[in-house]
C-alpha atoms as a PDB file:
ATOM      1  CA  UNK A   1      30.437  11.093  97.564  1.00  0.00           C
ATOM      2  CA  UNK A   2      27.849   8.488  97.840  1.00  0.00           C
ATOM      3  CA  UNK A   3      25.278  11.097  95.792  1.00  0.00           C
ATOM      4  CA  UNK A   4      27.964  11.786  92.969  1.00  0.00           C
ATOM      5  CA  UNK A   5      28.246   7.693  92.440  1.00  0.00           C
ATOM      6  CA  UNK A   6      24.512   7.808  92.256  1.00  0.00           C
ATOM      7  CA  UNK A   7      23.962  11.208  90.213  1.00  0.00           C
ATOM      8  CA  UNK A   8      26.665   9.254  87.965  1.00  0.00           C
ATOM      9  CA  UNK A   9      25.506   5.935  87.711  1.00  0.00           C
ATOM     10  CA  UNK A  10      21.786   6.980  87.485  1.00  0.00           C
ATOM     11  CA  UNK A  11      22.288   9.095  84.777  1.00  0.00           C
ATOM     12  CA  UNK A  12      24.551   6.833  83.138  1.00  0.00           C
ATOM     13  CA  UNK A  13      21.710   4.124  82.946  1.00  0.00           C
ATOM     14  CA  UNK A  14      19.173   6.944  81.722  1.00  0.00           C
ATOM     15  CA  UNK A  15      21.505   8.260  79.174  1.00  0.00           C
ATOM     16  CA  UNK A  16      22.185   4.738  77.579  1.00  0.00           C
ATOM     17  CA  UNK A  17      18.399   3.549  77.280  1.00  0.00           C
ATOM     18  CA  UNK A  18      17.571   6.675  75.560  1.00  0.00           C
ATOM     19  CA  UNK A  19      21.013   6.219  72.667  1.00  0.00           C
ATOM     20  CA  UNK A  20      20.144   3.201  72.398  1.00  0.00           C
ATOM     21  CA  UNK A  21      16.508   3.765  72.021  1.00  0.00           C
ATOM     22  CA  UNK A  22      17.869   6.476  69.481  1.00  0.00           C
ATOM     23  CA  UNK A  23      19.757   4.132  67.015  1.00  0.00           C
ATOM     24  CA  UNK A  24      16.936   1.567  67.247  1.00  0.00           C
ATOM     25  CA  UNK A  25      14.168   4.300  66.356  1.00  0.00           C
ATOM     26  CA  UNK A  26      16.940   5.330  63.349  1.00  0.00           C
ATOM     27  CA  UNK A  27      17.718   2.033  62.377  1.00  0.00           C
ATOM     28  CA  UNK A  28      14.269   1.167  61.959  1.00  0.00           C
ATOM     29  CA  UNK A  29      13.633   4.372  60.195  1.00  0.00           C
ATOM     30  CA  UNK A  30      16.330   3.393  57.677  1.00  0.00           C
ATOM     31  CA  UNK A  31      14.503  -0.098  57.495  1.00  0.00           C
ATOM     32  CA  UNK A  32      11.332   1.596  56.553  1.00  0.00           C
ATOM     33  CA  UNK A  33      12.870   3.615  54.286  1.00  0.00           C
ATOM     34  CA  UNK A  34      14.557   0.934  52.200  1.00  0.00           C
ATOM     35  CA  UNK A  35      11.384  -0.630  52.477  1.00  0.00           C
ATOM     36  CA  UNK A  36       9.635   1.981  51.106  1.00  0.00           C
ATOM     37  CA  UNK A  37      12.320   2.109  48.257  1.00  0.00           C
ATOM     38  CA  UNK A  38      12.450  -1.342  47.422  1.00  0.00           C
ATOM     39  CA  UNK A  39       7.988  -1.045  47.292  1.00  0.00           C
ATOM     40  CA  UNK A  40       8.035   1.782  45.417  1.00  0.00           C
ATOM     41  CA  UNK A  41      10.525   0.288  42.609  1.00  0.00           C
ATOM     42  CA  UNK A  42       8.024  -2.533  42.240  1.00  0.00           C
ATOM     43  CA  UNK A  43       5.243  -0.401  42.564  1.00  0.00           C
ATOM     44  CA  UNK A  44       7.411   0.947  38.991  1.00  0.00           C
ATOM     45  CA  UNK A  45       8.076  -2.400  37.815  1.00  0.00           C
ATOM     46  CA  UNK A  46       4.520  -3.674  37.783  1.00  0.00           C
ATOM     47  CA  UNK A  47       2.784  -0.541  36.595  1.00  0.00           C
ATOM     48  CA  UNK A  48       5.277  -0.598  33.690  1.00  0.00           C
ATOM     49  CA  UNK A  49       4.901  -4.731  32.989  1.00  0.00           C
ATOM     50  CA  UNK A  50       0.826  -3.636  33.108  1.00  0.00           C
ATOM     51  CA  UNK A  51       1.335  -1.088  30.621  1.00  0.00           C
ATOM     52  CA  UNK A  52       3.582  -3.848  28.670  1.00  0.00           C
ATOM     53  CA  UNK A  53       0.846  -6.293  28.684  1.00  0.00           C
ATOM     54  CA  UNK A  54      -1.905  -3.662  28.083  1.00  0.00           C
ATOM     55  CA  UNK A  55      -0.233  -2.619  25.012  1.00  0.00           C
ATOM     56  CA  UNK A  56       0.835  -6.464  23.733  1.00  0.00           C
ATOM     57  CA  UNK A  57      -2.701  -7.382  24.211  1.00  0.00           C
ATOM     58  CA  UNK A  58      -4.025  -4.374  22.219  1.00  0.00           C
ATOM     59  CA  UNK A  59      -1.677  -5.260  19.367  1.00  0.00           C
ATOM     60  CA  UNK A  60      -2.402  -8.794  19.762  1.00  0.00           C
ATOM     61  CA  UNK A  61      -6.674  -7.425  19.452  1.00  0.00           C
ATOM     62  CA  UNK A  62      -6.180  -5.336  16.438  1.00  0.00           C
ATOM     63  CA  UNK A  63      -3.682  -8.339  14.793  1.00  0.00           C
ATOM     64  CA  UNK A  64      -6.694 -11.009  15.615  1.00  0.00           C
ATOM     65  CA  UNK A  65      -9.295  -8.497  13.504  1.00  0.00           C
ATOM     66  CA  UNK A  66      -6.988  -8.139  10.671  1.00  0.00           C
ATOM     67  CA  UNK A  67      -6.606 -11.658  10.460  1.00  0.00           C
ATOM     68  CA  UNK A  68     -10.218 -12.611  10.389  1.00  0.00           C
ATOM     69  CA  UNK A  69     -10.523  -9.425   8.134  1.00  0.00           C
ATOM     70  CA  UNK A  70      -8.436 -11.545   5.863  1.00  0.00           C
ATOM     71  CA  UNK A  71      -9.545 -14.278   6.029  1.00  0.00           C
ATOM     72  CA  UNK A  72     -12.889 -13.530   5.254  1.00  0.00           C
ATOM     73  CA  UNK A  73     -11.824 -11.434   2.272  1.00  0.00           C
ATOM     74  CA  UNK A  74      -9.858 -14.751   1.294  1.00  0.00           C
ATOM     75  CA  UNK A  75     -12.423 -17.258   2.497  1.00  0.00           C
ATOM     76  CA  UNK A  76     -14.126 -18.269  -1.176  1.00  0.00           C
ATOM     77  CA  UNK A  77     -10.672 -18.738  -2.909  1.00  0.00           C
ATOM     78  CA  UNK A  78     -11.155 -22.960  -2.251  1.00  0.00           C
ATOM     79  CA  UNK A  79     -14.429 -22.546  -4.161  1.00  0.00           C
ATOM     80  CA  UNK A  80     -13.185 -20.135  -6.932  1.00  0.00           C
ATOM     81  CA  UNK A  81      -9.938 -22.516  -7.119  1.00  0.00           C
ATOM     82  CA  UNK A  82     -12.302 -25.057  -8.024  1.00  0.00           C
ATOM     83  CA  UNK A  83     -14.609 -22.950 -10.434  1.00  0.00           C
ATOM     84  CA  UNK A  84     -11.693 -21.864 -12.294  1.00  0.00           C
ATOM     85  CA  UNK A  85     -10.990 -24.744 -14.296  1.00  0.00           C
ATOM     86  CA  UNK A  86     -14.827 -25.121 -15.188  1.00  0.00           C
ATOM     87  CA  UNK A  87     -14.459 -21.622 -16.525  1.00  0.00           C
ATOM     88  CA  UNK A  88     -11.349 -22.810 -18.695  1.00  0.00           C
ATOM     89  CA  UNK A  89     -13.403 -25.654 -20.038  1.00  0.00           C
ATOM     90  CA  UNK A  90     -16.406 -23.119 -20.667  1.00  0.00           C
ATOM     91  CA  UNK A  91     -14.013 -20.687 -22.762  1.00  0.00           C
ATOM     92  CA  UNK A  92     -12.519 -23.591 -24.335  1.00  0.00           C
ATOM     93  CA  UNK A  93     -16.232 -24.974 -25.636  1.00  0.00           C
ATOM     94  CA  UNK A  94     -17.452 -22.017 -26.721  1.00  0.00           C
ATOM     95  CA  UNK A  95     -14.132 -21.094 -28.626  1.00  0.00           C
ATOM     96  CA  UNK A  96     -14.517 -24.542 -30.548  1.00  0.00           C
ATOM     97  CA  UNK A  97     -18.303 -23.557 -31.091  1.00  0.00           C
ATOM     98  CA  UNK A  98     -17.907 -20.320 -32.319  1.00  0.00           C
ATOM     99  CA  UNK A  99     -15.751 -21.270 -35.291  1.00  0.00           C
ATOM    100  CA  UNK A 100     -18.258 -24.372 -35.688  1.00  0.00           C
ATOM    101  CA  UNK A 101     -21.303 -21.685 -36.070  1.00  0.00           C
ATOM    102  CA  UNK A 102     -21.418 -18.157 -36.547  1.00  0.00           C
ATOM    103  CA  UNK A 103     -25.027 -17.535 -35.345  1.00  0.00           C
ATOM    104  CA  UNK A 104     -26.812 -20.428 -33.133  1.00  0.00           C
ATOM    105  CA  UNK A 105     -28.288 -19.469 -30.331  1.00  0.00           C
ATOM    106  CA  UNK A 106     -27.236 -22.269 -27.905  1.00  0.00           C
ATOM    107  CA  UNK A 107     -23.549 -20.916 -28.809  1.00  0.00           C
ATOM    108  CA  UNK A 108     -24.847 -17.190 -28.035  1.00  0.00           C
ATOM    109  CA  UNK A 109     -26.460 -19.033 -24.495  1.00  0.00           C
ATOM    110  CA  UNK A 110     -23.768 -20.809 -23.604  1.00  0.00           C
ATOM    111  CA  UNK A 111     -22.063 -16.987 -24.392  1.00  0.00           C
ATOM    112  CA  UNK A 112     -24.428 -14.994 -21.466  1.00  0.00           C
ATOM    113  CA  UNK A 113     -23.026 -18.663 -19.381  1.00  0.00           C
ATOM    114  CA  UNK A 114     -19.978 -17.662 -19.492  1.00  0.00           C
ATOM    115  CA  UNK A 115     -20.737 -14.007 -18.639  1.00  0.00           C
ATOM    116  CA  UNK A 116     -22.813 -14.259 -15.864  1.00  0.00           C
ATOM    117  CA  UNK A 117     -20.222 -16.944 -14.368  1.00  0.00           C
ATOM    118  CA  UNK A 118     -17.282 -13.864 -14.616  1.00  0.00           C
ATOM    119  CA  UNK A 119     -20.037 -11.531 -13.345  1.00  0.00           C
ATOM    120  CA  UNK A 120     -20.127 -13.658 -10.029  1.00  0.00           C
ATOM    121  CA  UNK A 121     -16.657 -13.845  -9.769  1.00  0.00           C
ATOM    122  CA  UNK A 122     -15.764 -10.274 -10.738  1.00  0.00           C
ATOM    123  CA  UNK A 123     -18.208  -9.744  -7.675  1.00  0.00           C
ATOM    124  CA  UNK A 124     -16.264 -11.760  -5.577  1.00  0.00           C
ATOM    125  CA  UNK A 125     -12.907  -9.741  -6.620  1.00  0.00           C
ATOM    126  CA  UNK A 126     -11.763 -12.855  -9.000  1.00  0.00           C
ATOM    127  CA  UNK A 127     -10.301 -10.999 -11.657  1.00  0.00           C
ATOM    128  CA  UNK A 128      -8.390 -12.290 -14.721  1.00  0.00           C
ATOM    129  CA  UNK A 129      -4.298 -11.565 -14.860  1.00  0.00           C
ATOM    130  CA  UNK A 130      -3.817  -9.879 -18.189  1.00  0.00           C
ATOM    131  CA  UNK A 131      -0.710 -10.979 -19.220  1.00  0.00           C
ATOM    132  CA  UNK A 132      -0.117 -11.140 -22.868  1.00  0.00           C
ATOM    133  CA  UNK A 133       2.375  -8.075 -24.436  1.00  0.00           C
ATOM    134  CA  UNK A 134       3.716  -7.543 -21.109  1.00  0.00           C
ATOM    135  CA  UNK A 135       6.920  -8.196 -19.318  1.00  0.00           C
ATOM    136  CA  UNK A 136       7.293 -11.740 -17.925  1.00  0.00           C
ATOM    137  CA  UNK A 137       6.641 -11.587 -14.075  1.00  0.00           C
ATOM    138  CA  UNK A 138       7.189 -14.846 -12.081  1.00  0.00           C
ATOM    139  CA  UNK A 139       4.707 -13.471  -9.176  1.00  0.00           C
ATOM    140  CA  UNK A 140       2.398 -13.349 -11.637  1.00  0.00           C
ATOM    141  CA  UNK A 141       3.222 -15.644 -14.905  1.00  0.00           C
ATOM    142  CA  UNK A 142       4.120 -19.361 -15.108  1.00  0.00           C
ATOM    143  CA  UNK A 143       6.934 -19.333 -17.946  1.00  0.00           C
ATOM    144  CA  UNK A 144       5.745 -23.069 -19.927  1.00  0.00           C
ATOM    145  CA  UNK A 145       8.001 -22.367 -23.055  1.00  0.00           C
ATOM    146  CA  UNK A 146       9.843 -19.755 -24.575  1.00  0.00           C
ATOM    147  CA  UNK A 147       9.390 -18.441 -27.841  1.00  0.00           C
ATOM    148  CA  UNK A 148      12.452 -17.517 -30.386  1.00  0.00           C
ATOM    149  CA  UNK A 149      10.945 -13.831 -31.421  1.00  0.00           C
ATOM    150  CA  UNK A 150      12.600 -10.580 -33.033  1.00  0.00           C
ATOM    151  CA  UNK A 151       9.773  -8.726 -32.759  1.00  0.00           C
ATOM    152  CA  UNK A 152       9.333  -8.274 -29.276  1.00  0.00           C
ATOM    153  CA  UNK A 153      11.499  -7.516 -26.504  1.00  0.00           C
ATOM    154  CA  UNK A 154      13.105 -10.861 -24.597  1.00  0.00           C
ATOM    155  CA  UNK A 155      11.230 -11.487 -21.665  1.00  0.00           C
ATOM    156  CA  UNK A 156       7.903 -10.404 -22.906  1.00  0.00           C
ATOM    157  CA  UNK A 157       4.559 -12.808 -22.606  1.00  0.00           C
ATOM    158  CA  UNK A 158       3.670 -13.662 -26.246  1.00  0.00           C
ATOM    159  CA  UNK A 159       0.931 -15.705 -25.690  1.00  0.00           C
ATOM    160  CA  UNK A 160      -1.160 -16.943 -22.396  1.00  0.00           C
ATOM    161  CA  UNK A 161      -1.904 -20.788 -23.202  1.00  0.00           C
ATOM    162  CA  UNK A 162      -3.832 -20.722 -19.423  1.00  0.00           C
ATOM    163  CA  UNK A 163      -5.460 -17.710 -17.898  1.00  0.00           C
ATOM    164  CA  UNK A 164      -4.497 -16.144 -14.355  1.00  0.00           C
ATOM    165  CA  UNK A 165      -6.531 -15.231 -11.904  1.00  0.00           C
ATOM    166  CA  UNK A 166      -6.108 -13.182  -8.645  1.00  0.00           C
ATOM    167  CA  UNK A 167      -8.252 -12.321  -5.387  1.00  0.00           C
ATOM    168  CA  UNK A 168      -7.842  -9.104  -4.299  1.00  0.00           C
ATOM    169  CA  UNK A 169      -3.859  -9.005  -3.714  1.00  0.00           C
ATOM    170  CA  UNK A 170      -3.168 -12.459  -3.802  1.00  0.00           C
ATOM    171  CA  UNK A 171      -2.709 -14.284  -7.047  1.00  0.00           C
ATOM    172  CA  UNK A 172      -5.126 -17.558  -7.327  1.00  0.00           C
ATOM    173  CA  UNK A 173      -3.436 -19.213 -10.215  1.00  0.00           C
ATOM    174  CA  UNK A 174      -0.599 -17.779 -12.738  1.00  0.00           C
ATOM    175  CA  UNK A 175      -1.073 -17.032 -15.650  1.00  0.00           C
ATOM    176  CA  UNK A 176       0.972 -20.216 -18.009  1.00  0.00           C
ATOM    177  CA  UNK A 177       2.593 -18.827 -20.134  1.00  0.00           C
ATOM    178  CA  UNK A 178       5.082 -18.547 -23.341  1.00  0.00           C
ATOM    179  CA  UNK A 179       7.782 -15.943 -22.676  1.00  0.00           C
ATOM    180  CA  UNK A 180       9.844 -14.118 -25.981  1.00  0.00           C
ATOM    181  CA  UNK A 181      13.414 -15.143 -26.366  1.00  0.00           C
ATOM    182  CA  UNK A 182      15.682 -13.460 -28.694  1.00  0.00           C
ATOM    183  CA  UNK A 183      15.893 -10.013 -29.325  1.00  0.00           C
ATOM    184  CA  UNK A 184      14.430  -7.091 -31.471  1.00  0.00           C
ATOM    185  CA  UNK A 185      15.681  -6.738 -34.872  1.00  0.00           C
ATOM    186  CA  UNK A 186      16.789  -2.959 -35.217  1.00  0.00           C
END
């Protein structure tokens, strides 16, 4: 009997080391796997915030170049701003001078003056707002007074007391204006 207590009890001892050596080779495997898991999720996460980021900074790139695109196309509208009511004056000189005298050449200088100085702004995409016969447009038009008129349409610019001007899109200064009120006699 003594060699079934120790066939029993050594193989007892044997058998236990190796379960237990079992579970803690399975238990770590199931460690390593949620290990793995929980890397490869992050693995996901960051590759996704990188592509996140990549994009936001490729929009943010391209948003920076419109901007200074703009704002170089916009960067003279101080000076022309400030030209503008030189221009006014100008017009406003010559106007006088012209009814004063028909044919003096100072007048007819003073004329090419006023070209050239359009010229140079034309160049510079100042343009002049036409305004006058069309429909009243706040974006556009500064309403100064309103005119009682039954041959035009209500609404409609009958006469521009101070030029507009725009730059490119954006208008520089509105056109003043006096807008028809009343209607059309039928």
């Amino acid at each position: 009997m003594p060699d079934e207590t120790n066939g029993k009890a050594a193989g007892r001892p044997t058998d236990r080391p190796e379960t237990e050596s079992a579970s803690a080779i399975l238990e770590d495997l199931e460690c390593l796997r949620n290990r793995l898991e929980n890397a490869e999720r992050e693995r996901d996460e960051y590759r996704e915030l990188i592509q996140r980021t990549r994009a936001d900074f490729e929009n943010y790139q391209k948003r920076i170049q419109r901007d200074l695109a703009e704002e170089r196309r916009y960067s003279h509208a101080a000076l022309a701003l400030e030209l503008l009511p030189v221009l006014d004056n100008l017009q406003r000189a010559l106007e006088a001078a012209r009814k004063e005298a028909k044919a003096d050449p100072l007048v007819e200088g003073v004329g090419l003056v006023e070209k050239q100085l359009f010229n140079v702004l034309r160049r510079f995409q100042v343009v002049p707002l036409h305004a006058e016969g069309r429909p009243f447009d706040p974006s556009f038009h500064e309403a100064v007074s309103q005119e009682l008129r039954h041959d035009v349409t209500p609404g409609t610019v009958v006469r521009v007391l101070e030029p507009g001007y725009q730059l490119g899109e954006r208008v520089l200064r509105p056109a003043k204006v006096v807008v028809a009120s009343g209607g059309t006699s039928g």
